[in-house]
N, C-alpha and C. Protein backbone atom coordinates (compact mmCIF):
# COMPACT_ATOMS: atom_id res chain seq x y z
N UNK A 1 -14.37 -0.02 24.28
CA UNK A 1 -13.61 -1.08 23.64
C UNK A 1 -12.35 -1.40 24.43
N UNK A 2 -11.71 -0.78 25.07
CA UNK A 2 -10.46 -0.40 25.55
C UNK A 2 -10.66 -0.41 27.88
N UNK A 3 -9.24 -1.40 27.68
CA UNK A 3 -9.67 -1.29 28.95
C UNK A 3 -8.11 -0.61 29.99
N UNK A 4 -7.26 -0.22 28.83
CA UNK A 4 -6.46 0.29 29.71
C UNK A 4 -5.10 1.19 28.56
N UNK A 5 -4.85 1.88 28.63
CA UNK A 5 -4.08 3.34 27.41
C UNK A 5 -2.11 2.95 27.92
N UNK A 6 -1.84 2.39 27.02
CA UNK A 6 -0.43 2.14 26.82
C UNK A 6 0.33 2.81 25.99
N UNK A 7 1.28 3.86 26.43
CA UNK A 7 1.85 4.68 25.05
C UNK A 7 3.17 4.38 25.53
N UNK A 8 4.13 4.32 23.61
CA UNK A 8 5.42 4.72 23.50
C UNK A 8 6.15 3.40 24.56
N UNK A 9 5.76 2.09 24.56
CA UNK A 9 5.94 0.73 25.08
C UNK A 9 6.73 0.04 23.78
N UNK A 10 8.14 -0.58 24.32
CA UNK A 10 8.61 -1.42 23.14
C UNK A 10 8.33 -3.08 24.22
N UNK A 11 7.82 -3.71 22.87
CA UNK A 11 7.54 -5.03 23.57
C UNK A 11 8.41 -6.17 22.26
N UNK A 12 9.58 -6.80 22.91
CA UNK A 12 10.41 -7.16 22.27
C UNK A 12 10.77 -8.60 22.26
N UNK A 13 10.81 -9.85 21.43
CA UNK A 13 10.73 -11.36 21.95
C UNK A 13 9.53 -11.68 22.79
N UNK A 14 8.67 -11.49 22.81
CA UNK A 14 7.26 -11.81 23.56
C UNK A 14 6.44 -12.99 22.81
N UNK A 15 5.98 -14.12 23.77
CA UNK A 15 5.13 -15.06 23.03
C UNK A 15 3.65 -14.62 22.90
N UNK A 16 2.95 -13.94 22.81
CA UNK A 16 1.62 -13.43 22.70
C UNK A 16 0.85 -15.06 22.52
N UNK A 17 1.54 -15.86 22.74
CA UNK A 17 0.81 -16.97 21.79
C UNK A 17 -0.14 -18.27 23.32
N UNK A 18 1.10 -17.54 24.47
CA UNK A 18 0.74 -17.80 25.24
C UNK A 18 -0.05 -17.58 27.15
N UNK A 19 0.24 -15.84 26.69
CA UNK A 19 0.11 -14.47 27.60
C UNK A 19 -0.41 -13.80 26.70
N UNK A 20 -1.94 -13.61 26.19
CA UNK A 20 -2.48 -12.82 25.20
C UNK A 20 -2.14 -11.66 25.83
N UNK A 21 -2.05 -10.64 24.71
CA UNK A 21 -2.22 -9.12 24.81
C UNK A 21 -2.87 -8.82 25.10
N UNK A 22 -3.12 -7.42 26.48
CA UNK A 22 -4.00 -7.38 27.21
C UNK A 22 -5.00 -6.23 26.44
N UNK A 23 -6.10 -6.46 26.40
CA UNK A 23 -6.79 -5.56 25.44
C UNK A 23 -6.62 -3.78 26.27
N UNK A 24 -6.76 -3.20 25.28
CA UNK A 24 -6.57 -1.90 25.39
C UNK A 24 -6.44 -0.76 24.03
N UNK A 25 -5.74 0.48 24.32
CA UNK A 25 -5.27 1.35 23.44
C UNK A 25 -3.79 1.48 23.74
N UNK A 26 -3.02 0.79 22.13
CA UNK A 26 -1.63 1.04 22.13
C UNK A 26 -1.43 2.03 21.06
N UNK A 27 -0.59 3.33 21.47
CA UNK A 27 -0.24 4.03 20.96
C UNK A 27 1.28 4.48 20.74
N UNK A 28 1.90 4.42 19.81
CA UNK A 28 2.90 4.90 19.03
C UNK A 28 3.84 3.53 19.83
N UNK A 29 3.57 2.22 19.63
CA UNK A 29 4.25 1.13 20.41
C UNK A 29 4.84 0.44 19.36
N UNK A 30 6.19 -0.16 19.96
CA UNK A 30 6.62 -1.12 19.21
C UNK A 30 6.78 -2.48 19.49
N UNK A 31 6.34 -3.77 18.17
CA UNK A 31 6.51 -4.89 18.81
C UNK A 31 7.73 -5.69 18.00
N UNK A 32 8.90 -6.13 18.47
CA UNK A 32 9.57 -6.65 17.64
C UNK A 32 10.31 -8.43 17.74
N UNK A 33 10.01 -8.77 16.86
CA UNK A 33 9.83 -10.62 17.36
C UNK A 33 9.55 -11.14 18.16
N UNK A 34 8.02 -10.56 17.90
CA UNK A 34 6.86 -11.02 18.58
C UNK A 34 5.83 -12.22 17.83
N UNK A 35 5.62 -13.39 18.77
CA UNK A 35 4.69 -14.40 18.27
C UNK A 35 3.22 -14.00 18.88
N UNK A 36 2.43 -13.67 17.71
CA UNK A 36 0.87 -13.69 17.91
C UNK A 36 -0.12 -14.90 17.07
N UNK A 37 1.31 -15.76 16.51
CA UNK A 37 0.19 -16.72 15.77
C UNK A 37 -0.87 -17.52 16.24
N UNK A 38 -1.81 -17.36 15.50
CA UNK A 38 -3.35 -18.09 16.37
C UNK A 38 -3.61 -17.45 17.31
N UNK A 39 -3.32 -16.67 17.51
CA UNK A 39 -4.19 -15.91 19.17
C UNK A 39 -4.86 -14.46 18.60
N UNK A 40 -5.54 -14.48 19.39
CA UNK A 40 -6.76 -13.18 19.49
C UNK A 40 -6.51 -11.91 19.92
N UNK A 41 -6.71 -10.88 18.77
CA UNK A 41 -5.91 -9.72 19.26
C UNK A 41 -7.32 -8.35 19.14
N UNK A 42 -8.64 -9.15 19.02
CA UNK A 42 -10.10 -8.52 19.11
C UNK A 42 -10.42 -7.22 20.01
N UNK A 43 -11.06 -6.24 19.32
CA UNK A 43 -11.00 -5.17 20.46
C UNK A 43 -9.80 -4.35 20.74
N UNK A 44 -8.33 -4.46 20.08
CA UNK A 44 -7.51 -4.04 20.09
C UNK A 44 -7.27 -2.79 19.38
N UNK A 45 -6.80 -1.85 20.35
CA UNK A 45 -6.55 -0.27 19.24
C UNK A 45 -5.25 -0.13 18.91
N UNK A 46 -4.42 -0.01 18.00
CA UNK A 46 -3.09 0.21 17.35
C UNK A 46 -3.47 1.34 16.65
N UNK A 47 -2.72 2.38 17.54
CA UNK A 47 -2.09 3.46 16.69
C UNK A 47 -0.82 4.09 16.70
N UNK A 48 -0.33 4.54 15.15
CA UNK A 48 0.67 4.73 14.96
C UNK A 48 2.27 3.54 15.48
N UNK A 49 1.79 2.23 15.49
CA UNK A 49 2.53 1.26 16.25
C UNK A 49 3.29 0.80 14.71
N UNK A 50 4.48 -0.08 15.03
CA UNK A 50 5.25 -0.41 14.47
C UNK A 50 5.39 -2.36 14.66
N UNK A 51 5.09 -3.15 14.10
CA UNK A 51 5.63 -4.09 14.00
C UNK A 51 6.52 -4.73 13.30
N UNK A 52 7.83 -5.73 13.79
CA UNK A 52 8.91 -6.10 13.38
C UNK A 52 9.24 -7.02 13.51
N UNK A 53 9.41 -7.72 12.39
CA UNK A 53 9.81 -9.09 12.10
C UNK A 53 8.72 -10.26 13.46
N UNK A 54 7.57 -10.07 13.45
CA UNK A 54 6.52 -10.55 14.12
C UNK A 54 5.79 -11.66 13.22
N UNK A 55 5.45 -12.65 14.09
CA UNK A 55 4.61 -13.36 13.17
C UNK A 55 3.13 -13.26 14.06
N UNK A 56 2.25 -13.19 12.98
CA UNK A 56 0.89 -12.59 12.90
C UNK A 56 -0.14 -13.41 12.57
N UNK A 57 0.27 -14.77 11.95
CA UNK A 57 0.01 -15.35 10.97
C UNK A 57 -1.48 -16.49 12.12
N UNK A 58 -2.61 -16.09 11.34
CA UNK A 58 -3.98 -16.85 11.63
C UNK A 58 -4.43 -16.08 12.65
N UNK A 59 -3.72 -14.75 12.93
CA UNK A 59 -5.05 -13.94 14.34
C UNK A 59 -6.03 -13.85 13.92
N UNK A 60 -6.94 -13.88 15.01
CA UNK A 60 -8.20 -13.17 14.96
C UNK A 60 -8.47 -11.44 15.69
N UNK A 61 -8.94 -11.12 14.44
CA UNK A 61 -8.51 -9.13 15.17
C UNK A 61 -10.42 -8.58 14.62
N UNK A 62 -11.52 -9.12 15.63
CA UNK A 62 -12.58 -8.80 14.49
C UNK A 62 -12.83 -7.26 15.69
N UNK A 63 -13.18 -6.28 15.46
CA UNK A 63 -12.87 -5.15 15.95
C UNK A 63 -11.76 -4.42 16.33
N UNK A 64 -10.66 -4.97 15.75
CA UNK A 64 -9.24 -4.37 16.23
C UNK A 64 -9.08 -3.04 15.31
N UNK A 65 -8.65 -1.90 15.84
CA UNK A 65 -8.49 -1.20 15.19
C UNK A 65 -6.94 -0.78 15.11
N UNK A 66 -6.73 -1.08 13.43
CA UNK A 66 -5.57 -0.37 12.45
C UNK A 66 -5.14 0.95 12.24
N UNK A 67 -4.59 2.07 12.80
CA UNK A 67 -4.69 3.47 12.61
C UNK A 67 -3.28 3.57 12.56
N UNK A 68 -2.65 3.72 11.04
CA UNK A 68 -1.52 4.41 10.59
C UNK A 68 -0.13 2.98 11.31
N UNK A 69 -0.16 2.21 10.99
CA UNK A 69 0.71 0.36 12.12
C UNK A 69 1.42 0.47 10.57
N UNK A 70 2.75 0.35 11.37
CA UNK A 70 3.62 -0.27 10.34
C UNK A 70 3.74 -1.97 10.32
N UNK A 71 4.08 -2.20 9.71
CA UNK A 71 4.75 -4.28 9.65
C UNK A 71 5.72 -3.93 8.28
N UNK A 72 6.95 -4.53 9.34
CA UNK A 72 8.04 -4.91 8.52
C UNK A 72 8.36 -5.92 8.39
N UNK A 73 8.49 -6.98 7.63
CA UNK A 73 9.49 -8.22 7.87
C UNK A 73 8.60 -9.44 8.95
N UNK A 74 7.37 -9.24 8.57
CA UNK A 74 6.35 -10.32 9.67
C UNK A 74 5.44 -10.78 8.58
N UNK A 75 5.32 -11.79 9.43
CA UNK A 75 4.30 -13.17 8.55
C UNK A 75 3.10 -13.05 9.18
N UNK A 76 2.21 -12.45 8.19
CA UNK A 76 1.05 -12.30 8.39
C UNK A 76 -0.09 -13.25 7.70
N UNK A 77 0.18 -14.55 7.54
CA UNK A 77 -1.04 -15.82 6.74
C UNK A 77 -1.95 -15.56 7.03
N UNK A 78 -3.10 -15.53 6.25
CA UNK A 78 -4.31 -15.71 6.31
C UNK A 78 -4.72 -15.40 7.43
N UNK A 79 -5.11 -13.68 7.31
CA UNK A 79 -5.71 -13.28 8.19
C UNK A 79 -7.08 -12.45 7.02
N UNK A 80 -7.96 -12.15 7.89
CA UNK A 80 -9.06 -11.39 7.34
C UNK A 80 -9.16 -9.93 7.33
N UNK A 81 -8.74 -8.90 7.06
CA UNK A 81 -8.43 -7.18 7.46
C UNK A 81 -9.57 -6.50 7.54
N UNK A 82 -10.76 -7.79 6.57
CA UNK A 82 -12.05 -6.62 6.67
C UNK A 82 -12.46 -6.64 8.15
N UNK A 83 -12.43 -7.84 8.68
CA UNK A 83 -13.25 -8.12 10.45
C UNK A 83 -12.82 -6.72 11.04
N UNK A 84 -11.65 -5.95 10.69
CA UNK A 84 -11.14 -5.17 11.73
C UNK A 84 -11.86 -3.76 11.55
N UNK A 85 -11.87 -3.24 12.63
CA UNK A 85 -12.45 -1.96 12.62
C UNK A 85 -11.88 -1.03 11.42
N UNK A 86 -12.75 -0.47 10.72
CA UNK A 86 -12.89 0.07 9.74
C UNK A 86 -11.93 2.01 9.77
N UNK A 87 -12.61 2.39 11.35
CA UNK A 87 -12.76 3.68 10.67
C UNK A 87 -10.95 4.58 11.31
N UNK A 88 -10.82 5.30 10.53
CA UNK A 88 -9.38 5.82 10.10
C UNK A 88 -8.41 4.55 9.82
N UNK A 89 -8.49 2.94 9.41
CA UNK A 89 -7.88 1.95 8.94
C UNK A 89 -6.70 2.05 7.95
N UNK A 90 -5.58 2.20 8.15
CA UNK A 90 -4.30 2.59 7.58
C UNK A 90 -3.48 1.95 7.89
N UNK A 91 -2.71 0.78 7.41
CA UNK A 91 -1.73 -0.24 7.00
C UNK A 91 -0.65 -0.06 6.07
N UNK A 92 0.63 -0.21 6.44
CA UNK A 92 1.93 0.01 5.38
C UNK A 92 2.69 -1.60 5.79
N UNK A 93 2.97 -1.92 4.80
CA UNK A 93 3.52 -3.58 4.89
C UNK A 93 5.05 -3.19 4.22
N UNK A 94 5.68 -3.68 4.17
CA UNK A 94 7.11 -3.84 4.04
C UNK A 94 7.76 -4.83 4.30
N UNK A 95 8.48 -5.54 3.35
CA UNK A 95 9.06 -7.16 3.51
C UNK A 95 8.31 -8.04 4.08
N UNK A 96 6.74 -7.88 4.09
CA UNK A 96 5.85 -9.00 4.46
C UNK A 96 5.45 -10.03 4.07
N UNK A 97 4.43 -11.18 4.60
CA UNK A 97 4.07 -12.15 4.04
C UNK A 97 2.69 -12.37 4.17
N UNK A 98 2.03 -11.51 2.80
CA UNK A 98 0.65 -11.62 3.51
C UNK A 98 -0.35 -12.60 2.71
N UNK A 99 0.07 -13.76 2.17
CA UNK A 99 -0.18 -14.79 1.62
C UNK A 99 -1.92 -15.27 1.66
N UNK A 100 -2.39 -15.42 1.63
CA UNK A 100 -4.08 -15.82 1.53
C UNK A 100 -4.77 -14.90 2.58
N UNK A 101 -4.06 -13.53 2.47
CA UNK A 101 -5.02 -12.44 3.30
C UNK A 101 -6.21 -12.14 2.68
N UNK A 102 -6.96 -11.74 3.00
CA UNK A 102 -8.34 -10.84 2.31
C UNK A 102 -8.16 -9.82 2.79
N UNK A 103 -8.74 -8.85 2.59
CA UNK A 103 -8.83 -7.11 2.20
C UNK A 103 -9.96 -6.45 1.38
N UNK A 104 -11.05 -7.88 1.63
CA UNK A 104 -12.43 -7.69 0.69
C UNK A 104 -13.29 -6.00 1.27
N UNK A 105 -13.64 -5.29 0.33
CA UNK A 105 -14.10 -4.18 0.54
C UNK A 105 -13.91 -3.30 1.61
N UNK A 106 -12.41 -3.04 1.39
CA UNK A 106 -11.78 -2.38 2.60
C UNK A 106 -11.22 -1.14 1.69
N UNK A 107 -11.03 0.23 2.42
CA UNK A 107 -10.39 1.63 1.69
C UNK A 107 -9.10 1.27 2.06
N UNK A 108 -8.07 1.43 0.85
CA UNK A 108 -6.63 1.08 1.14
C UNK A 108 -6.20 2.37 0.03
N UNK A 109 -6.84 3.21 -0.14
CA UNK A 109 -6.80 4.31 -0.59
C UNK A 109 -5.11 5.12 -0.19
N UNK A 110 -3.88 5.26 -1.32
CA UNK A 110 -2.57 5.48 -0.87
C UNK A 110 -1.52 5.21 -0.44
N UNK A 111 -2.26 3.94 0.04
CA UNK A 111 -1.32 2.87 0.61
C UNK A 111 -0.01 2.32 -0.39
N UNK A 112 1.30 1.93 0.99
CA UNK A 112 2.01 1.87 -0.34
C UNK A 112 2.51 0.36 0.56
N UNK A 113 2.83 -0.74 -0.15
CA UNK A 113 3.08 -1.60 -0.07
C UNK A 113 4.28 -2.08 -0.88
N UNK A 114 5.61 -2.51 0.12
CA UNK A 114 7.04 -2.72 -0.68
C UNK A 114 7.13 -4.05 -0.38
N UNK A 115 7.80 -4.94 -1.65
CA UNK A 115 8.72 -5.91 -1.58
C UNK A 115 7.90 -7.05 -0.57
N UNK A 116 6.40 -7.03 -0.71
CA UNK A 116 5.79 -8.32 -0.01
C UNK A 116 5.21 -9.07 -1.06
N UNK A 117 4.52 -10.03 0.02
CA UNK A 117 3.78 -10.95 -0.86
C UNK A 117 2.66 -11.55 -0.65
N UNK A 118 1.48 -11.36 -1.71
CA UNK A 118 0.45 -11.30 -1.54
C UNK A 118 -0.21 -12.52 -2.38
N UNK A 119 0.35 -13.56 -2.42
CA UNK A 119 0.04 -14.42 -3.46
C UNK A 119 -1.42 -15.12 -2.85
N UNK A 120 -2.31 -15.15 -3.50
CA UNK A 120 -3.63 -15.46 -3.69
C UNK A 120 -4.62 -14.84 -2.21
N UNK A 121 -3.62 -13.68 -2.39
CA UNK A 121 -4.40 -12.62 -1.42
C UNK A 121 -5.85 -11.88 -1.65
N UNK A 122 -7.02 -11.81 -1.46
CA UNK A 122 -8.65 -11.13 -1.79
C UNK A 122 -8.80 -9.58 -1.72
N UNK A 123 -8.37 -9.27 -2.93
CA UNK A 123 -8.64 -7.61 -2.58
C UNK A 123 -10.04 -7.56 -3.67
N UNK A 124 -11.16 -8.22 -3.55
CA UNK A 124 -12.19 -8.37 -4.06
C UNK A 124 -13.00 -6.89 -3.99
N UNK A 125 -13.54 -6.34 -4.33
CA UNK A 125 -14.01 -4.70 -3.73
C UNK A 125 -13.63 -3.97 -3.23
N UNK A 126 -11.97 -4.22 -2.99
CA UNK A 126 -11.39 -3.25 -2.33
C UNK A 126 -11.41 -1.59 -2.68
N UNK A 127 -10.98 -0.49 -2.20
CA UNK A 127 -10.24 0.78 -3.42
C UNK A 127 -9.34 0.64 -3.21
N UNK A 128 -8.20 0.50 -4.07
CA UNK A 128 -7.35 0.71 -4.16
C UNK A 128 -6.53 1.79 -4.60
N UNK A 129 -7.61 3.13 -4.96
CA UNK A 129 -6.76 4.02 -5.54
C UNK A 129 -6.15 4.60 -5.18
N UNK A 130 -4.89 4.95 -6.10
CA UNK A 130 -3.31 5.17 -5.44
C UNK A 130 -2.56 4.31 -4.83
N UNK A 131 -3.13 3.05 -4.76
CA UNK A 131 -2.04 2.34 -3.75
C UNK A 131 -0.26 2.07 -4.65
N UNK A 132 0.43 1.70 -4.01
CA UNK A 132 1.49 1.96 -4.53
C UNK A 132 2.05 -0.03 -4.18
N UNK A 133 2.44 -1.02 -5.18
CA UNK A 133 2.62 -2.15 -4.77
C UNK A 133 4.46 -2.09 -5.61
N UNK A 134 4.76 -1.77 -4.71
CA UNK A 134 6.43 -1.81 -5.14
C UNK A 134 7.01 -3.25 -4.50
N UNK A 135 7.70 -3.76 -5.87
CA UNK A 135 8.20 -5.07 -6.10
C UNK A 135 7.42 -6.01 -5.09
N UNK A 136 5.98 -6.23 -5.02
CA UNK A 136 5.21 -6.89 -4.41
C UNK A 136 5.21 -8.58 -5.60
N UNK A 137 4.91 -9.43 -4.72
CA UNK A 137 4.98 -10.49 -5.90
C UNK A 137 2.64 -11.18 -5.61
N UNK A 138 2.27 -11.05 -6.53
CA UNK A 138 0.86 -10.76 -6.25
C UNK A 138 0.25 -12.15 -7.39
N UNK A 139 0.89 -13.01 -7.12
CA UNK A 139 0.92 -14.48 -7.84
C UNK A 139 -0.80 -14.61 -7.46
N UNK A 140 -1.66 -15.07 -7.76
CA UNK A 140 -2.79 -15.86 -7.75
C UNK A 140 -3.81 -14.53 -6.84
N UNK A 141 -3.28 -13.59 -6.74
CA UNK A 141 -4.58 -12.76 -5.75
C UNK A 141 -5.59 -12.32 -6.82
N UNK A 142 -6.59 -12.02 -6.35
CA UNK A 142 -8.27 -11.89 -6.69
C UNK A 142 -7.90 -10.84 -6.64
N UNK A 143 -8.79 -9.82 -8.27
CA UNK A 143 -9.14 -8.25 -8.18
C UNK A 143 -10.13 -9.12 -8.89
N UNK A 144 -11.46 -8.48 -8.29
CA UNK A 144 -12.46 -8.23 -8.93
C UNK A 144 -13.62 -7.15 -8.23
N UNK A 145 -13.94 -6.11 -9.23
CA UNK A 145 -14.49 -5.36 -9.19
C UNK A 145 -13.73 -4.18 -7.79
N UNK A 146 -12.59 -4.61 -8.17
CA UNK A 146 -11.60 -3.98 -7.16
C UNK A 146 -11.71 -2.39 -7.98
N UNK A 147 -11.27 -1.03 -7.52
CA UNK A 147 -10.88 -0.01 -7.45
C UNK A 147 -9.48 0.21 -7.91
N UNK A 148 -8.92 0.21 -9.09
CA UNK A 148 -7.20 0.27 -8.91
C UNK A 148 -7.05 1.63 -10.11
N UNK A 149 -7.37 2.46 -9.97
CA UNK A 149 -7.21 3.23 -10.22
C UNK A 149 -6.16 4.64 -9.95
N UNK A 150 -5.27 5.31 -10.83
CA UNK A 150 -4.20 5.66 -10.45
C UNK A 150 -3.20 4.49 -9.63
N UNK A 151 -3.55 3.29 -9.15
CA UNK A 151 -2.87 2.52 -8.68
C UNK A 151 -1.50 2.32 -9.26
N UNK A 152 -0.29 1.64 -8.97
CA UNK A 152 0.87 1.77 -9.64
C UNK A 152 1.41 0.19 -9.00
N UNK A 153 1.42 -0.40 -10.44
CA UNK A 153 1.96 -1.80 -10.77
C UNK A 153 3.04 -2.03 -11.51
N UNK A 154 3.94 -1.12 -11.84
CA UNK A 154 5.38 -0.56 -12.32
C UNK A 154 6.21 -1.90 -11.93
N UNK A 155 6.05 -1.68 -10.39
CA UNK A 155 7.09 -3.06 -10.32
C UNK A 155 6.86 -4.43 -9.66
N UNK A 156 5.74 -3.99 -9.81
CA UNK A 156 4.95 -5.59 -9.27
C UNK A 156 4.83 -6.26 -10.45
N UNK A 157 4.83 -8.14 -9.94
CA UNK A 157 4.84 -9.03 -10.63
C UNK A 157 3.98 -10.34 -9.95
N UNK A 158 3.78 -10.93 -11.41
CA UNK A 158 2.99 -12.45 -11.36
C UNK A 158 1.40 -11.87 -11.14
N UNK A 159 0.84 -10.50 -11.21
CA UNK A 159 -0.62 -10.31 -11.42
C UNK A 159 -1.08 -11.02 -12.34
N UNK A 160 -2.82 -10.82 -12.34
CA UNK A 160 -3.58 -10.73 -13.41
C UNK A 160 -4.76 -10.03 -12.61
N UNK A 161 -5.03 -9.14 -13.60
CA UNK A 161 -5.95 -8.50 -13.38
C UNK A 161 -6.71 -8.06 -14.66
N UNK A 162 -8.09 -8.13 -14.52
CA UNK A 162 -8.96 -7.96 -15.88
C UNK A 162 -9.90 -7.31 -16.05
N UNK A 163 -9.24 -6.21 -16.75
CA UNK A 163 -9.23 -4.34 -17.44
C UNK A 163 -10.66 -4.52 -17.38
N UNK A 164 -11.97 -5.93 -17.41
CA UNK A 164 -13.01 -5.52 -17.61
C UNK A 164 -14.12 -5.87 -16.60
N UNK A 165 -13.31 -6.11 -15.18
CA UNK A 165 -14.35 -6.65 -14.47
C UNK A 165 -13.29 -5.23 -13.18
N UNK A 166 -12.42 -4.72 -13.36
CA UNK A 166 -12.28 -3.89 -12.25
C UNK A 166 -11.58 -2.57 -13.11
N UNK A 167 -11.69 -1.32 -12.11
CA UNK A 167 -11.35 -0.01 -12.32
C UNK A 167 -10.01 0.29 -12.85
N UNK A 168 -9.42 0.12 -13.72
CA UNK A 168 -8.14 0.53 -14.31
C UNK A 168 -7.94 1.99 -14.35
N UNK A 169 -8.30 3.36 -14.25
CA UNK A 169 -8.18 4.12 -15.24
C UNK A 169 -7.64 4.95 -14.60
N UNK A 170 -6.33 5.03 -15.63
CA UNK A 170 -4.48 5.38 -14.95
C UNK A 170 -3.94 4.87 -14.10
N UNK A 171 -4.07 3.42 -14.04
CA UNK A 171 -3.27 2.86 -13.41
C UNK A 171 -1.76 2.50 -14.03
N UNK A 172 -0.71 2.48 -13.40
CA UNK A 172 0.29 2.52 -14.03
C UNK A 172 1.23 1.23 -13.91
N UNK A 173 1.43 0.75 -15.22
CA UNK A 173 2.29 -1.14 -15.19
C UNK A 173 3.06 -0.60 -16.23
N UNK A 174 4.30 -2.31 -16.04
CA UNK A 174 5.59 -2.06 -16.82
C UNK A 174 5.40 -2.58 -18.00
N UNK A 175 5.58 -2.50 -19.03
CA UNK A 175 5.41 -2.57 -20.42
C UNK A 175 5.94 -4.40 -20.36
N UNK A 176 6.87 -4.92 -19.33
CA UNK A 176 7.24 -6.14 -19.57
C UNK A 176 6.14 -7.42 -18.58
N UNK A 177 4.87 -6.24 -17.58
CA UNK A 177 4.56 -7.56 -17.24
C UNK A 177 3.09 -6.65 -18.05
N UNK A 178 2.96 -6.33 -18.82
CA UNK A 178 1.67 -6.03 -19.37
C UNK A 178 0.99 -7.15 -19.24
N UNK A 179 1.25 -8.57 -19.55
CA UNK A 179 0.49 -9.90 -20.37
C UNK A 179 -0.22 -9.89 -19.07
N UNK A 180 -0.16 -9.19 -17.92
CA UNK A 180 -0.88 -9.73 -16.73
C UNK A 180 -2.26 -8.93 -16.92
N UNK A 181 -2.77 -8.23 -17.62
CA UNK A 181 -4.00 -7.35 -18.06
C UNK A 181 -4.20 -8.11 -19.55
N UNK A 182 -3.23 -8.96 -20.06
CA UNK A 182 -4.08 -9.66 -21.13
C UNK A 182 -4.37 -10.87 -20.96
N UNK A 183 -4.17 -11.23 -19.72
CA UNK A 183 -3.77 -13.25 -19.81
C UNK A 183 -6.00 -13.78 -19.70
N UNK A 184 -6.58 -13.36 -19.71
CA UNK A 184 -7.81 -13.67 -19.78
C UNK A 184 -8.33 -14.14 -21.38
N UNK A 185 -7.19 -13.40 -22.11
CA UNK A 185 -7.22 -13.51 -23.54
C UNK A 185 -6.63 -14.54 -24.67
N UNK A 186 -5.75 -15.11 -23.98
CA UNK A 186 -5.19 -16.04 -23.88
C UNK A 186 -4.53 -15.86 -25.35
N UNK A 187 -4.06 -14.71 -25.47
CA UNK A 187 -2.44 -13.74 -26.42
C UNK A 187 -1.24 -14.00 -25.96
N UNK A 188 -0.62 -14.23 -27.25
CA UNK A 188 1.03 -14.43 -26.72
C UNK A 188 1.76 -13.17 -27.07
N UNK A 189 1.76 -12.60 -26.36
CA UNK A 189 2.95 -11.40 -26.52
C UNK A 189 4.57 -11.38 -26.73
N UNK A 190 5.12 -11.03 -27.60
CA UNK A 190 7.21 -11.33 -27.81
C UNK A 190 7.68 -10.17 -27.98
C-alpha cells in the first residue's frame, strides 16, 4: 500500500490541494493548517498523527488507513469513513465539523468525541458502544439500527434517536434533552 515510511514530520500551512500527499506510511505526524479539500488522500497510512485546524472537507480516503489520528478544530464535510481501511480504525474529533459524514457500519467502539458537529451525519449500523459524544451538537444525524449502547449522550444535543429501531441499553442522556428518544411519538414533555 505504502510507498515510502515518514515518522515524527510536522507539516504546517501546506496546500495538499495542490501538491497531493505523497502516498505512504505517516507515523506519529503532525498536520497543522493544512488544505486537503477535494483531493485524494487513498492508500494513505496515519498513525498515531495529529491534525489541526485542517480542512478535510470532500477527500477521498477509500483505503486510507485511520490508526489512533487525532483532528482538532478541522472541517471535515462530507466525507465517507466507511471507504477507509477498516482494520485497527480509531478516530478522536475535537472542535470539529463533521457535517454530512457517514460512519455507516464502522466499529467506533470508545470513542470519545468533544464539542463537534455532526449534524445530519450517517452512523447507520455503526457500534457505537461506549462512545462518549461530549457537547456534540448531532441535529438531523441518522441512528438506525446503530449500536449505542453504554454510549453517553449526557451532553449532547438536538438528537433523535429511536429506543426501537437501535441498541439503547445503558446508554446514558440528560433528563432535559430526553424528548430526543421520544420525538417519534410526537409527546409534549414540561
Amino acid at each position: 500500500m505504502s510507498e515510502s515510511f515518514i515518522v515524527d514530520k510536522e507539516f504546517s500551512s501546506i496546500d495538499f490541494t495542490k501538491n497531493l500527499l505523497p502516498r505512504g506510511d505517516y507515523d506519529n505526524c503532525t498536520f497543522s493548517n493544512c488544505n486537503f479539500s477535494n483531493s485524494n488522500i487513498s492508500e494513505i497510512a496515519f498513525s498515531e498523527c495529529t491534525f489541526s485546524n485542517c480542512d478535510l472537507s470532500l477527500i477521498k480516503m477509500d483505503k486510507t488507513a485511520l490508526r489512533d489520528v487525532s483532528f482538532k478544530g478541522c472541517k471535515l464535510l462530507g466525507l465517507f469513513f466507511e471507504t477507509c481501511n477498516t482494520v485497527l480504525f480509531s478516530v478522536h474529533f475535537d472542535s470539529c465539523n463533521l457535517n454530512l459524514c457517514s460512519f455507516y457500519q464502522l466499529n467506533l467502539k470508545k470513542a470519545t468525541f468533544k464539542n463537534s458537529s455532526f449534524q445530519k451525519a450517517d452512523f447507520t449500523e455503526a457500534d457505537l458502544t461506549s462512545v462518549i459524544f461530549e457537547k456534540c451538537d448531532l441535529y438531523g444525524a441518522i441512528f438506525y439500527k446503530t449500536n449505542l449502547e453504554k454510549a453517553n449522550f449526557k451532553t449532547a444535543y438536538n438528537f433523535s434517536i429511536d429506543p426501537e429501531t437501535n441498541r439503547i441499553r445503558k446508554a446514558k442522556f440528560a433528563l432535559q434533552t430526553i424528548h430526543g428518544l421520544l420525538e417519534k411519538y410526537q409527546i409534549e414533555i414540561e
